[in-house]
Protein backbone atom coordinates (compact mmCIF):
# COMPACT_ATOMS: atom_id res chain seq x y z
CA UNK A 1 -101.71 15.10 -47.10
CA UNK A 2 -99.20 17.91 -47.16
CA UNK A 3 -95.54 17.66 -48.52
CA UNK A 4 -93.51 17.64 -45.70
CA UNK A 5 -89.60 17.25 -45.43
CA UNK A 6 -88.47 13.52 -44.51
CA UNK A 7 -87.42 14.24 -40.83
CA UNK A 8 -90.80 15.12 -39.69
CA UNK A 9 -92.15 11.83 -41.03
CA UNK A 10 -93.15 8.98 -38.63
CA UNK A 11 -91.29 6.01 -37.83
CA UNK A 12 -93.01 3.48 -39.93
CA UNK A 13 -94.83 5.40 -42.28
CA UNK A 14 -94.15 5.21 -45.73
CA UNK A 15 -94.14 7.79 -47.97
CA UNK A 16 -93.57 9.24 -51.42
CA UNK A 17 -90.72 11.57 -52.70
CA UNK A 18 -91.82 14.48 -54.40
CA UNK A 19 -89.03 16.72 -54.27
CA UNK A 20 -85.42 16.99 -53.26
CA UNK A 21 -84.78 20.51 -52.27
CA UNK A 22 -81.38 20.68 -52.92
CA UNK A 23 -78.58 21.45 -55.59
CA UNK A 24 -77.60 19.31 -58.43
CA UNK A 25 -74.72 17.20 -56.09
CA UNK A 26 -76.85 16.58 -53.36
CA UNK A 27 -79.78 15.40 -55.95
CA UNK A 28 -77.39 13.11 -57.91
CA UNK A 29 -76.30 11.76 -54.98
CA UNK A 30 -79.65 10.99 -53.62
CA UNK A 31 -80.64 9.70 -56.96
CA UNK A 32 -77.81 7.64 -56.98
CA UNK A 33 -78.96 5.84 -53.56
CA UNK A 34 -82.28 5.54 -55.21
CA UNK A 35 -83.81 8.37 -53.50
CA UNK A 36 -85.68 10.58 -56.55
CA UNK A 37 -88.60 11.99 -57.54
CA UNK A 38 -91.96 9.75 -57.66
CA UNK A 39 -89.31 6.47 -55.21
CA UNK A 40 -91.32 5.07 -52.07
CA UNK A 41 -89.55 5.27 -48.66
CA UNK A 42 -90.26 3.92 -45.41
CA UNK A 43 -88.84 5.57 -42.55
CA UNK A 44 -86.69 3.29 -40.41
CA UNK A 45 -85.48 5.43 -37.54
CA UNK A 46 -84.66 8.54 -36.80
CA UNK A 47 -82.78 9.91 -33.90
CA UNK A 48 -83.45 12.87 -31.59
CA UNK A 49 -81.38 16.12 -31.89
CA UNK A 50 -80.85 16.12 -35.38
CA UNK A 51 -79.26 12.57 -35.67
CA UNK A 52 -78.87 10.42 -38.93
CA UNK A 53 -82.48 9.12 -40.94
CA UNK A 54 -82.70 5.62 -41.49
CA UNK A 55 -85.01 4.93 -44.23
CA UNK A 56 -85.50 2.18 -46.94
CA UNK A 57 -85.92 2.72 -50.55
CA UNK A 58 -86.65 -0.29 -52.41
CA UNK A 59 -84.35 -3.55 -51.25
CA UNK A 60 -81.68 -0.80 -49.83
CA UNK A 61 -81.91 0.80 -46.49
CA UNK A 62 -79.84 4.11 -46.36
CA UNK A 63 -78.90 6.10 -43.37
CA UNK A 64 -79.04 10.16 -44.06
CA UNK A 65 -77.58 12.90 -42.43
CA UNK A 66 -80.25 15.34 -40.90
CA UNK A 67 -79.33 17.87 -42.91
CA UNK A 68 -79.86 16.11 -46.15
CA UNK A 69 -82.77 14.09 -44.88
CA UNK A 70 -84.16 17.57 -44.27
CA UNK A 71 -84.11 17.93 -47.93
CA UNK A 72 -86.03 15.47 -48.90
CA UNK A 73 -89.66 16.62 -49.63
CA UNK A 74 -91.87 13.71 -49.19
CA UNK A 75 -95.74 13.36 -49.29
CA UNK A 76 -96.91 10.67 -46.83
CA UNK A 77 -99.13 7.72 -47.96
CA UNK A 78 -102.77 7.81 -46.42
């Protein structure tokens, strides 16, 4: 499949990170929460008009802003 940005991803599905489209804060930050390059997510929740992502990324579950969960390139798993 396609790389597409995190919000667009499924409830449930599980997926990896292949690219965070963003400057070097945003990335370290990301990274930080465990959310890099090559990590597997599993979307949580989302909610409609543009509310917070709820994913998990290893153990942790981390809620995103739309706007960075936006940036967050991920390729879903088949």
């Amino acid at each position: 499949m396609s790389p597409i940005p995190l919000t667009k991803l499924k409830k449930g599905a599980k997926a990896k990170v292949v690219e965070i489209a963003s400057g070097k804060s945003a990335s370290l930050r990301l990274s930080t929460l465990g959310i890099r390059a090559g990590a597997h997510l599993t979307k949580l929740s989302s909610f409609v008009l543009k509310g917070p992502v709820t994913v998990k990324a290893g153990a942790t579950t981390i809620a995103l802003g739309h706007g960075m969960a936006e940036k967050v390139i991920v390729e879903p798993h088949a």
